[in-house]
C-alpha atoms as a PDB file:
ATOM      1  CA  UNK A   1      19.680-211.160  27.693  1.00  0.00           C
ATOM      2  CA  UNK A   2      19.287-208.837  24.869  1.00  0.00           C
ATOM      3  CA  UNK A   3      22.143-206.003  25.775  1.00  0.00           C
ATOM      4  CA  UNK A   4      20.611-202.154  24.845  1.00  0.00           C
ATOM      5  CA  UNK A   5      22.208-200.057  22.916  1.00  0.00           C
ATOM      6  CA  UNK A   6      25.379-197.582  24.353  1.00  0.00           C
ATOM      7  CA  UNK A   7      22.840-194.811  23.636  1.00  0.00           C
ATOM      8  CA  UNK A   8      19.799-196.156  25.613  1.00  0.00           C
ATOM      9  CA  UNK A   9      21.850-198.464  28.496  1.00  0.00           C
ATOM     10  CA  UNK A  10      20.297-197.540  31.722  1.00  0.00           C
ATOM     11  CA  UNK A  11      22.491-195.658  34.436  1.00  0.00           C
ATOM     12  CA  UNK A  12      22.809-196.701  37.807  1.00  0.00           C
ATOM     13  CA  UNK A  13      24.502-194.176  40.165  1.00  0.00           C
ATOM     14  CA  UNK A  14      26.374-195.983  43.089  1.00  0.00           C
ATOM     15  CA  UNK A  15      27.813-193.918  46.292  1.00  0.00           C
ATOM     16  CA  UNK A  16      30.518-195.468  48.082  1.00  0.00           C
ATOM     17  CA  UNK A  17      31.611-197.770  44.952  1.00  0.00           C
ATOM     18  CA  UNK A  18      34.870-197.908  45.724  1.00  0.00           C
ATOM     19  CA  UNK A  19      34.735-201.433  47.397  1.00  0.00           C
ATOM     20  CA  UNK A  20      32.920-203.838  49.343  1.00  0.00           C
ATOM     21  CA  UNK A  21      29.214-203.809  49.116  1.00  0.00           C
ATOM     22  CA  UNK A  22      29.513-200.771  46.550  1.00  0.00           C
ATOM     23  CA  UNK A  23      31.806-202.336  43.611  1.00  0.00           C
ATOM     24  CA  UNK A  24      29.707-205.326  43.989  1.00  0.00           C
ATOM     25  CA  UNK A  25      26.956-203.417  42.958  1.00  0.00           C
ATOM     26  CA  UNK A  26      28.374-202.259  40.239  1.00  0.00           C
ATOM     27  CA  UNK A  27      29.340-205.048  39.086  1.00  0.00           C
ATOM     28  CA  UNK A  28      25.717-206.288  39.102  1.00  0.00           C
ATOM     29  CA  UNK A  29      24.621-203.511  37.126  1.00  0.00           C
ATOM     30  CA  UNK A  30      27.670-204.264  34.323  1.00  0.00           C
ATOM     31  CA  UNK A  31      26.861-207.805  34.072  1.00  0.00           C
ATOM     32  CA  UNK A  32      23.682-206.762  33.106  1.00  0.00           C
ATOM     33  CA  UNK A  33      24.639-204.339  30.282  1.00  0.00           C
ATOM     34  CA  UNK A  34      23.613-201.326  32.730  1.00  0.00           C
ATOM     35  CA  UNK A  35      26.278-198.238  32.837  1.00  0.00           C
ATOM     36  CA  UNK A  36      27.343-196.972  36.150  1.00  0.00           C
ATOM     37  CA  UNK A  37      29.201-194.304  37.591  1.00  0.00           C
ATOM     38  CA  UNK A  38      30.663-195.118  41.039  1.00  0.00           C
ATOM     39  CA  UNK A  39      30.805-191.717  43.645  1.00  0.00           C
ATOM     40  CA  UNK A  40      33.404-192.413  46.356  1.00  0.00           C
ATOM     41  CA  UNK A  41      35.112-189.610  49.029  1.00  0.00           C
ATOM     42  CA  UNK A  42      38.597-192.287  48.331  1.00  0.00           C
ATOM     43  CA  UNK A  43      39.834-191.077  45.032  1.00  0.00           C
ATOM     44  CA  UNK A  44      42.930-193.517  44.735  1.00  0.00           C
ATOM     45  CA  UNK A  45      40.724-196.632  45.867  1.00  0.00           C
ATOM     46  CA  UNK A  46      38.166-195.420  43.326  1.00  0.00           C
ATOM     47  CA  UNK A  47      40.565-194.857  40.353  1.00  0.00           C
ATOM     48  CA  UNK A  48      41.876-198.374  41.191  1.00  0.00           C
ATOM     49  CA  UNK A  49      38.296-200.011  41.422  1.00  0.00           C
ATOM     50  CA  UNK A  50      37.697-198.246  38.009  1.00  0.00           C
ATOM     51  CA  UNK A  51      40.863-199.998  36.309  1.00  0.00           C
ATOM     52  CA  UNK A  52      40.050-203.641  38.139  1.00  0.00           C
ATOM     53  CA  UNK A  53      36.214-203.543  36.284  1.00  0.00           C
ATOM     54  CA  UNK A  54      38.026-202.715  33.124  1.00  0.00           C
ATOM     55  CA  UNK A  55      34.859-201.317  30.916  1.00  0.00           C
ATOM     56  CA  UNK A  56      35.827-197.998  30.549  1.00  0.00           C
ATOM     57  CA  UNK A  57      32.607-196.571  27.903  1.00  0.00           C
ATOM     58  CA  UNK A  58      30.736-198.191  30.867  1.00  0.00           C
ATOM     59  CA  UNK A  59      32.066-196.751  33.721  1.00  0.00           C
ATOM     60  CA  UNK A  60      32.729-193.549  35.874  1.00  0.00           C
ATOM     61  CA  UNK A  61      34.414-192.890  38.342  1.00  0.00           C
ATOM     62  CA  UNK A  62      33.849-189.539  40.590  1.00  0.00           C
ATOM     63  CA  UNK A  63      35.748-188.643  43.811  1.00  0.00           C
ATOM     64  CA  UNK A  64      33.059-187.053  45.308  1.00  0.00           C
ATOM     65  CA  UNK A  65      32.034-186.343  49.497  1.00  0.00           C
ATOM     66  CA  UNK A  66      28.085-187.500  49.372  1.00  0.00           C
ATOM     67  CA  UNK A  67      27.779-184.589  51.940  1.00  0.00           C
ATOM     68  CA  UNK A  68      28.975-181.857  50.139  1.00  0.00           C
ATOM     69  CA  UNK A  69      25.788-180.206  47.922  1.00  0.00           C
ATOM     70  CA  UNK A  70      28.029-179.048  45.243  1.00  0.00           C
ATOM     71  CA  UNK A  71      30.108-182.102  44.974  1.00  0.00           C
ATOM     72  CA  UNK A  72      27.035-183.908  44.964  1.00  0.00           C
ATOM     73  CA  UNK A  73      25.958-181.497  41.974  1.00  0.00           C
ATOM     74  CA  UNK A  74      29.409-181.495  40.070  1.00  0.00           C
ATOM     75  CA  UNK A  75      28.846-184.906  39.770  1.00  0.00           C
ATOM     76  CA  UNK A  76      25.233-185.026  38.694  1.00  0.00           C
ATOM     77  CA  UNK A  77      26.651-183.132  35.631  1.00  0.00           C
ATOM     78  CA  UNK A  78      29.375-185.282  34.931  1.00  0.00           C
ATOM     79  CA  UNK A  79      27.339-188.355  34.613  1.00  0.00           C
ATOM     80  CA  UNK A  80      24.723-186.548  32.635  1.00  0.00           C
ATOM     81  CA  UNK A  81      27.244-184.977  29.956  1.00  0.00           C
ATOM     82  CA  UNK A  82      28.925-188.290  30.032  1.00  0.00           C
ATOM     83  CA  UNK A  83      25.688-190.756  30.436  1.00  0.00           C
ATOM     84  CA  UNK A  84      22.843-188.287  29.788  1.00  0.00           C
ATOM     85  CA  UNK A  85      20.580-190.257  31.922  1.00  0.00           C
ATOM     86  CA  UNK A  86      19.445-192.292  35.420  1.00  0.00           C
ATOM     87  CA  UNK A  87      17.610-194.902  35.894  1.00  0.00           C
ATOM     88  CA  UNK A  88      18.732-195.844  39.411  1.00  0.00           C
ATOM     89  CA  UNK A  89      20.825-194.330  42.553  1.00  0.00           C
ATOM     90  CA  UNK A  90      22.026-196.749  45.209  1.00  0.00           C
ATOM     91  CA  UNK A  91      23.245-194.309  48.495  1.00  0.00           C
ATOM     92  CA  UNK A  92      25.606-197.033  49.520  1.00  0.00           C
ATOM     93  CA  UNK A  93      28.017-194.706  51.262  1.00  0.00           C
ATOM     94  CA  UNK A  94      28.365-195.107  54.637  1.00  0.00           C
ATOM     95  CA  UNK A  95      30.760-194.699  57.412  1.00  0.00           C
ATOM     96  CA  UNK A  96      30.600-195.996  61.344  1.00  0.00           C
ATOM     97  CA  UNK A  97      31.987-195.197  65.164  1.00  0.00           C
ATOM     98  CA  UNK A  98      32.038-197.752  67.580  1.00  0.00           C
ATOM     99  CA  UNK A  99      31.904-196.170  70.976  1.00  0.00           C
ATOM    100  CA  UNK A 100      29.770-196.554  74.062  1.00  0.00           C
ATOM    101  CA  UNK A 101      26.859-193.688  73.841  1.00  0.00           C
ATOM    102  CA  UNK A 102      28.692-191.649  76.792  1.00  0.00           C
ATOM    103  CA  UNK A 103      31.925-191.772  75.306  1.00  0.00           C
ATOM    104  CA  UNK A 104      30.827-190.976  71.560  1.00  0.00           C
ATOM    105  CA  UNK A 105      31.264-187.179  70.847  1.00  0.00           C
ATOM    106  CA  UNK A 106      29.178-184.526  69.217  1.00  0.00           C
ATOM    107  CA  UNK A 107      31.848-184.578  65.930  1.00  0.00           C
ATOM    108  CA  UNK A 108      31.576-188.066  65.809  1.00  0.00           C
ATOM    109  CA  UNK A 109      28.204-187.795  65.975  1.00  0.00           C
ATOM    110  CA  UNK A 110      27.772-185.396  62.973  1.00  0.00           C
ATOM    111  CA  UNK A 111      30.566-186.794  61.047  1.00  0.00           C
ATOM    112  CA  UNK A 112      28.394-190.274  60.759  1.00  0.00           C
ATOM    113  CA  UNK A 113      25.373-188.531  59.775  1.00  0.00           C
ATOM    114  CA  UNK A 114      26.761-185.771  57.419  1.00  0.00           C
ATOM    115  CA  UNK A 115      27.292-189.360  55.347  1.00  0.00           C
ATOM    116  CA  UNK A 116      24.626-191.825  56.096  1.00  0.00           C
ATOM    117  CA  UNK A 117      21.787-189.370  56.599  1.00  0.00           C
ATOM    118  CA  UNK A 118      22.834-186.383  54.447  1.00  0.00           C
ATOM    119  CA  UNK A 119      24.113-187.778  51.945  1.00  0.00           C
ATOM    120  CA  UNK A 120      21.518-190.085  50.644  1.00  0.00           C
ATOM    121  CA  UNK A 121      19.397-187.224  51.524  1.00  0.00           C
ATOM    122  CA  UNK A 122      21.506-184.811  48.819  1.00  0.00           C
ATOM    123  CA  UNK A 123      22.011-187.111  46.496  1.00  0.00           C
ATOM    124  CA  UNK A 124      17.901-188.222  46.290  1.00  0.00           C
ATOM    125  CA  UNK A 125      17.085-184.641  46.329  1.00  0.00           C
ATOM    126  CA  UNK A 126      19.761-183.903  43.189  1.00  0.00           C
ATOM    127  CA  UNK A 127      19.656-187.462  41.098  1.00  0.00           C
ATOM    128  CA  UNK A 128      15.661-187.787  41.674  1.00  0.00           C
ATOM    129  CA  UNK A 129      14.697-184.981  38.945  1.00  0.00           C
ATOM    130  CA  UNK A 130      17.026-186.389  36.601  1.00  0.00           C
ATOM    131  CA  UNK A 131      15.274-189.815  36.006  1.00  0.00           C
ATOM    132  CA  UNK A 132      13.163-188.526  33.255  1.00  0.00           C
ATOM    133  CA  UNK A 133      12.329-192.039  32.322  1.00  0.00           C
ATOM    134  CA  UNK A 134      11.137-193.313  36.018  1.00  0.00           C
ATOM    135  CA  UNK A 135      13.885-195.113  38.090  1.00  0.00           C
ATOM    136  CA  UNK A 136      14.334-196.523  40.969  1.00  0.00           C
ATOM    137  CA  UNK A 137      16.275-195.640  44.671  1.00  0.00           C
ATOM    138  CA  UNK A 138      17.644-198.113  46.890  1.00  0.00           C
ATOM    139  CA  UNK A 139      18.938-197.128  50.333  1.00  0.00           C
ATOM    140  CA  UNK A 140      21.534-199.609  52.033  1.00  0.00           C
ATOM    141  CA  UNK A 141      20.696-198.965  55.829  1.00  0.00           C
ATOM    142  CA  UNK A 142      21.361-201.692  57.852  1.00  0.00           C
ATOM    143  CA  UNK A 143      20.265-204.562  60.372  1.00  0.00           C
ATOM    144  CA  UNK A 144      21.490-201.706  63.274  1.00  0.00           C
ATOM    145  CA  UNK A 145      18.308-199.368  61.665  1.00  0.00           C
ATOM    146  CA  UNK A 146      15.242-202.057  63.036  1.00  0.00           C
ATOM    147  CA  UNK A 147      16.895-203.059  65.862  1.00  0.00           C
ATOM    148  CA  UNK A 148      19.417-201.782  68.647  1.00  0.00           C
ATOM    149  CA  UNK A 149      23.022-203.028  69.712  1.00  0.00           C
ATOM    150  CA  UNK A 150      25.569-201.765  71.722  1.00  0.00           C
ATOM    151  CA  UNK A 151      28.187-199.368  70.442  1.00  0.00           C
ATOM    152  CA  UNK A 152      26.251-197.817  67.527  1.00  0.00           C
ATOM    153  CA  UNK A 153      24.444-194.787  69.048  1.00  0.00           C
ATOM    154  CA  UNK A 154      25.640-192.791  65.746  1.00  0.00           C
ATOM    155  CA  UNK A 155      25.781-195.438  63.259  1.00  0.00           C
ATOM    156  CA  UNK A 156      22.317-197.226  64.477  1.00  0.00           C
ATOM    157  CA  UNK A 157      20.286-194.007  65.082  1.00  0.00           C
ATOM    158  CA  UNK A 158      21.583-192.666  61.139  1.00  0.00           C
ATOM    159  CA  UNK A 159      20.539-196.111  59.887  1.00  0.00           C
ATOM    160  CA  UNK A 160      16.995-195.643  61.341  1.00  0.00           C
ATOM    161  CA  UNK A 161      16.598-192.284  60.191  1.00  0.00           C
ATOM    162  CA  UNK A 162      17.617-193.473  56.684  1.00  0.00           C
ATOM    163  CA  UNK A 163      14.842-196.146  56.863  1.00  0.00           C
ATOM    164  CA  UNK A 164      11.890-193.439  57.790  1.00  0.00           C
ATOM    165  CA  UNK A 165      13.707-190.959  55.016  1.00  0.00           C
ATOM    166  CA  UNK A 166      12.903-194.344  52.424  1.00  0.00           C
ATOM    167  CA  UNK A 167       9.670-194.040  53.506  1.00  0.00           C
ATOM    168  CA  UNK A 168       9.243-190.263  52.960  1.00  0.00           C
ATOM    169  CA  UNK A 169      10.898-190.446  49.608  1.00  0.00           C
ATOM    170  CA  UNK A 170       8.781-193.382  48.070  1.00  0.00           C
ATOM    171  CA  UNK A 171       5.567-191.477  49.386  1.00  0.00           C
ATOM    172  CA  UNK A 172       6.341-188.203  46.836  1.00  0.00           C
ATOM    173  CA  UNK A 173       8.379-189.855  44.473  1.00  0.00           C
ATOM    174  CA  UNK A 174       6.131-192.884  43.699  1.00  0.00           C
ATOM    175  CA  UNK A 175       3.960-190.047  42.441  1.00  0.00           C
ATOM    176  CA  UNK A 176       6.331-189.274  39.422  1.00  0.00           C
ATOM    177  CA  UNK A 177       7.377-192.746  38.663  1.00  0.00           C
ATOM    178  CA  UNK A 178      10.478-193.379  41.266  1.00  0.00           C
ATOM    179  CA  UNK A 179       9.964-196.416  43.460  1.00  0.00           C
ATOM    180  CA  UNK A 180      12.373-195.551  46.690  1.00  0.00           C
ATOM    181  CA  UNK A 181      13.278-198.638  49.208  1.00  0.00           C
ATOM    182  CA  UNK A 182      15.680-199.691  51.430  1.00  0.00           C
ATOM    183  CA  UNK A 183      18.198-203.252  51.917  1.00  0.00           C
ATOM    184  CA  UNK A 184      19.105-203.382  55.559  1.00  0.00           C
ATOM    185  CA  UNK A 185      22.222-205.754  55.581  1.00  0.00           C
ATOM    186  CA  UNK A 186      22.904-207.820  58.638  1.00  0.00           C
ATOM    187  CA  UNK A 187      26.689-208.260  59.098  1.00  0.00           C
ATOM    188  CA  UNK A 188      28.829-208.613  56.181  1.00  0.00           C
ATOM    189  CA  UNK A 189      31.980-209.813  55.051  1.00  0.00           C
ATOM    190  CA  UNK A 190      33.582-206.247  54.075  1.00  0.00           C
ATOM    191  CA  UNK A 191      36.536-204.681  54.596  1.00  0.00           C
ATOM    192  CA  UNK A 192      35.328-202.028  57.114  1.00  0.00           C
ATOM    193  CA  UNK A 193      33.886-205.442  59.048  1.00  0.00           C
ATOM    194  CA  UNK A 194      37.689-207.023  59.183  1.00  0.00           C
ATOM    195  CA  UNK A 195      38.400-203.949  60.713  1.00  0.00           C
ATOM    196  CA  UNK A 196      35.897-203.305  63.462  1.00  0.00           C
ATOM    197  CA  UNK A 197      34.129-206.450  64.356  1.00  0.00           C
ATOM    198  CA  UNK A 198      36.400-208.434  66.525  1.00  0.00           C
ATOM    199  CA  UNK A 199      36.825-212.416  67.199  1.00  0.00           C
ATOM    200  CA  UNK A 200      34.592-212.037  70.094  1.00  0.00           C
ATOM    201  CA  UNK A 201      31.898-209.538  68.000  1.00  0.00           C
ATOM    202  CA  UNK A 202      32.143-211.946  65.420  1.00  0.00           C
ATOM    203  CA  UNK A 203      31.345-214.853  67.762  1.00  0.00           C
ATOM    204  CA  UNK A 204      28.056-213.399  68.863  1.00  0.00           C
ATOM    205  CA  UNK A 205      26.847-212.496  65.577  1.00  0.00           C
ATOM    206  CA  UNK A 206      27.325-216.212  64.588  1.00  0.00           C
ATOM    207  CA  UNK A 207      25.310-216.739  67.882  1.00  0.00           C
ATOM    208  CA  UNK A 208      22.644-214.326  66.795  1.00  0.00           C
ATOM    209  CA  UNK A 209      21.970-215.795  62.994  1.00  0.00           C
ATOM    210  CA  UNK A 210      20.390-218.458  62.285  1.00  0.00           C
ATOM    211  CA  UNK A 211      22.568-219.275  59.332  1.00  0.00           C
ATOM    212  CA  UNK A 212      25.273-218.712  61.445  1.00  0.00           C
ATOM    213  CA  UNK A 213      27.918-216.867  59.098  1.00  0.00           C
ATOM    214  CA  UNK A 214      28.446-213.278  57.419  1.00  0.00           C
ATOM    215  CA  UNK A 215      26.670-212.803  54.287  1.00  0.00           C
ATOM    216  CA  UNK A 216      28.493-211.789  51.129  1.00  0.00           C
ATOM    217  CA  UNK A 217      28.857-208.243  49.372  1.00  0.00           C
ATOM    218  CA  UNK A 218      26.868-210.663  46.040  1.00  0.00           C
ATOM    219  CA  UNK A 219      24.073-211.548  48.422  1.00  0.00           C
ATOM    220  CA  UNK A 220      23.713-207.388  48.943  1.00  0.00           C
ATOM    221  CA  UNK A 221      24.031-206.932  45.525  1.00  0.00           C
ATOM    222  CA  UNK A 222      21.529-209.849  44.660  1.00  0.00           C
ATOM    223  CA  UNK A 223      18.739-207.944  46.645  1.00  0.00           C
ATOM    224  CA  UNK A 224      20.094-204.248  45.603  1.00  0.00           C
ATOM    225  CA  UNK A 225      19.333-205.279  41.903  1.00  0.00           C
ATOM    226  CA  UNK A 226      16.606-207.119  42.251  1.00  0.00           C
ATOM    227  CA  UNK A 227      14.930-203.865  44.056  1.00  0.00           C
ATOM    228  CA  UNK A 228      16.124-201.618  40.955  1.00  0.00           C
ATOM    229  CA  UNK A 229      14.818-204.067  38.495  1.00  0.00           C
ATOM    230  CA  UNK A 230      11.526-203.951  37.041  1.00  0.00           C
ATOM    231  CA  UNK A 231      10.514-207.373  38.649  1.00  0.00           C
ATOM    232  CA  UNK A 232       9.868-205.079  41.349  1.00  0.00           C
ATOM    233  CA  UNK A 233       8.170-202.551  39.740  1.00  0.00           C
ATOM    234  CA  UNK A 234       5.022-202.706  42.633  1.00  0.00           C
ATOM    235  CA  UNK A 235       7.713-202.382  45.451  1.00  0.00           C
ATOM    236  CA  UNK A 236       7.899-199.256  46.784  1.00  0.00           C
ATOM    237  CA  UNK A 237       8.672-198.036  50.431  1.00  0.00           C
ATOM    238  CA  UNK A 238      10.115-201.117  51.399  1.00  0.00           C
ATOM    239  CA  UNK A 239      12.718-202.350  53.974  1.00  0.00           C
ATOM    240  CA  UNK A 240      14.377-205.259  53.036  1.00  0.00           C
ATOM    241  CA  UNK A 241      16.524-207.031  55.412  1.00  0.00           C
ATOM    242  CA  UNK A 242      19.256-209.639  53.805  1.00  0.00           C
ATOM    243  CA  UNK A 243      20.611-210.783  57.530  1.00  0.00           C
ATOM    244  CA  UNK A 244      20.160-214.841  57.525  1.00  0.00           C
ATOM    245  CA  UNK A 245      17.528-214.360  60.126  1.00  0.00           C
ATOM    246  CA  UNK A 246      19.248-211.896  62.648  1.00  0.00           C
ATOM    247  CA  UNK A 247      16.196-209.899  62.502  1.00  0.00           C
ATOM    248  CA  UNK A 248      14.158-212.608  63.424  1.00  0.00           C
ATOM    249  CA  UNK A 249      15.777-214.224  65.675  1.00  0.00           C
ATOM    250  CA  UNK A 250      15.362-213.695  69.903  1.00  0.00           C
ATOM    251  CA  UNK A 251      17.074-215.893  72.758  1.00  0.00           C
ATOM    252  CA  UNK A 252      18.520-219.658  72.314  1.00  0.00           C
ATOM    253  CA  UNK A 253      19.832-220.202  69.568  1.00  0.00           C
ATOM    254  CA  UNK A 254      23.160-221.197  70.731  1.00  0.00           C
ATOM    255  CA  UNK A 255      21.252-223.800  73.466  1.00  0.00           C
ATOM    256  CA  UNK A 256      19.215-225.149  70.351  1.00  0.00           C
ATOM    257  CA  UNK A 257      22.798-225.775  68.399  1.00  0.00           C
ATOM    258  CA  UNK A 258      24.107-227.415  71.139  1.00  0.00           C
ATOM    259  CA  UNK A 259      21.367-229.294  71.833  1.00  0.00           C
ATOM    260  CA  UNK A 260      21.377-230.645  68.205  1.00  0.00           C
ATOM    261  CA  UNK A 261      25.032-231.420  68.197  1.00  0.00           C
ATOM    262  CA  UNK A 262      24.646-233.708  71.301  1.00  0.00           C
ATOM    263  CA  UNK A 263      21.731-235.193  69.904  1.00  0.00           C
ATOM    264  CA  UNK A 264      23.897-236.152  66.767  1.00  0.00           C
ATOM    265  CA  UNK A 265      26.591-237.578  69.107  1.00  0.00           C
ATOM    266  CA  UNK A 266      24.044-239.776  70.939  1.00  0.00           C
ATOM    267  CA  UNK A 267      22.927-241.397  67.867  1.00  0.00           C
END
């Protein structure tokens, strides 16, 4: 691949690219010759994902709360008097609460969607006008946006919203050249998974997907760029759900495996 020059490289913008399925993205968009500038709320994790990638004329980091509108706008103008461009904006940042829906409070409640739903909503509405050239959004909702699950009243209902919001966005913005979709991840191995999914969460999600395993922050990535690029220059209002099958699958999936396995042994 022919790299462009330092002058012309495209710009993605990636919120929440501290870690996980955020720095893997960016790392997508580097290994392509694309300049990014991660936005994360977790300065010192940021500042030491920014040293680990190394590229320093390629990279920026911001500290930056997605759901604050002037943070949202002081970093708009750093990456344009740093960058002066976009090409693409990945609202990546997310955050979760676990809780049965009676026990789940009103400022738990807000706090997930002043980030999942707000802030992909201010940082659209403030990185949109700046992609003079066309460009491309990408919304990472999630697996919990199509379908329901226990414990995720906040997190689930955000996700959701996020999806229709895609779906708003790509309507208008299609209109000036800015193709607006959304990945919905099924369960991932992240950090913030290690941390809330436990053995026995972990067991029924194996139960629940047909390729029975987590996917990878790559496989994310893989889709995220792949939605940015111009190889999908016709997609547009799309959800796109990288889950090994969760979404499609119902009931019996564990009575199919074990009718396999004793299958095998008979044989």
């Amino acid at each position: 691949m022919t790299r462009t020059e330092p002058t012309s490289a495209r710009v993605a913008i990636v919120t929440g690219g501290a870690r996980g399925i955020g720095l893997a993205i960016a790392r997508w968009f580097l290994a392509r010759g694309q300049r990014v500038a991660l936005l994360d709320i977790d300065g010192e994790t940021l500042d030491r994902a920014v040293a680990a990638l190394a590229q320093p004329g390629q990279v920026l980091g911001l500290h930056c709360d997605v759901g604050q509108p002037q943070q949202v706008e002081a970093a708009a103008r750093a990456v344009m008097q740093r960058f002066g461009r976009v090409d693409a904006l990945v609202n990546n940042a997310g955050v979760a609460v676990f809780k049965p829906v009676l026990d789940t409070s009103f400022e738990e409640w807000r706090h997930v969607m002043a980030t999942n739903l707000d802030g992909a909503f201010l940082c659209t509405q403030v990185f949109a006008p700046l992609m003079v050239h066309g460009g491309a959004v990408v919304n990472i909702a999630s697996i919990s946006g199509l379908r329901a699950s226990t414990l995720r009243i906040a997190y689930g209902t955000s996700k959701a919203a996020l999806l229709h919001m895609t779906r708003q966005h790509a309507v208008e913005l299609g209109n000036v050249g800015i193709r607006v979709n959304a990945v919905c991840p099924g369960p991932v191995e992240t950090e913030m998974a290690r941390q809330v999914h436990s053995p026995a969460i972990r067991a029924d999600y194996h139960d629940a997907i047909p390729q029975g395993r987590y996917g990878t922050p790559e496989e994310i990535a893989n889709a995220v760029g792949f939605l940015c690029s111009e190889e999908a220059s016709y997609v547009n209002g799309q959800f796109l759900a990288v889950d090994g099958g969760f979404d499609a699958a119902g009931v019996g999936l564990p009575t199919l495996r074990r009718n396999a396995a004793a299958g095998g042994a008979q044989q």
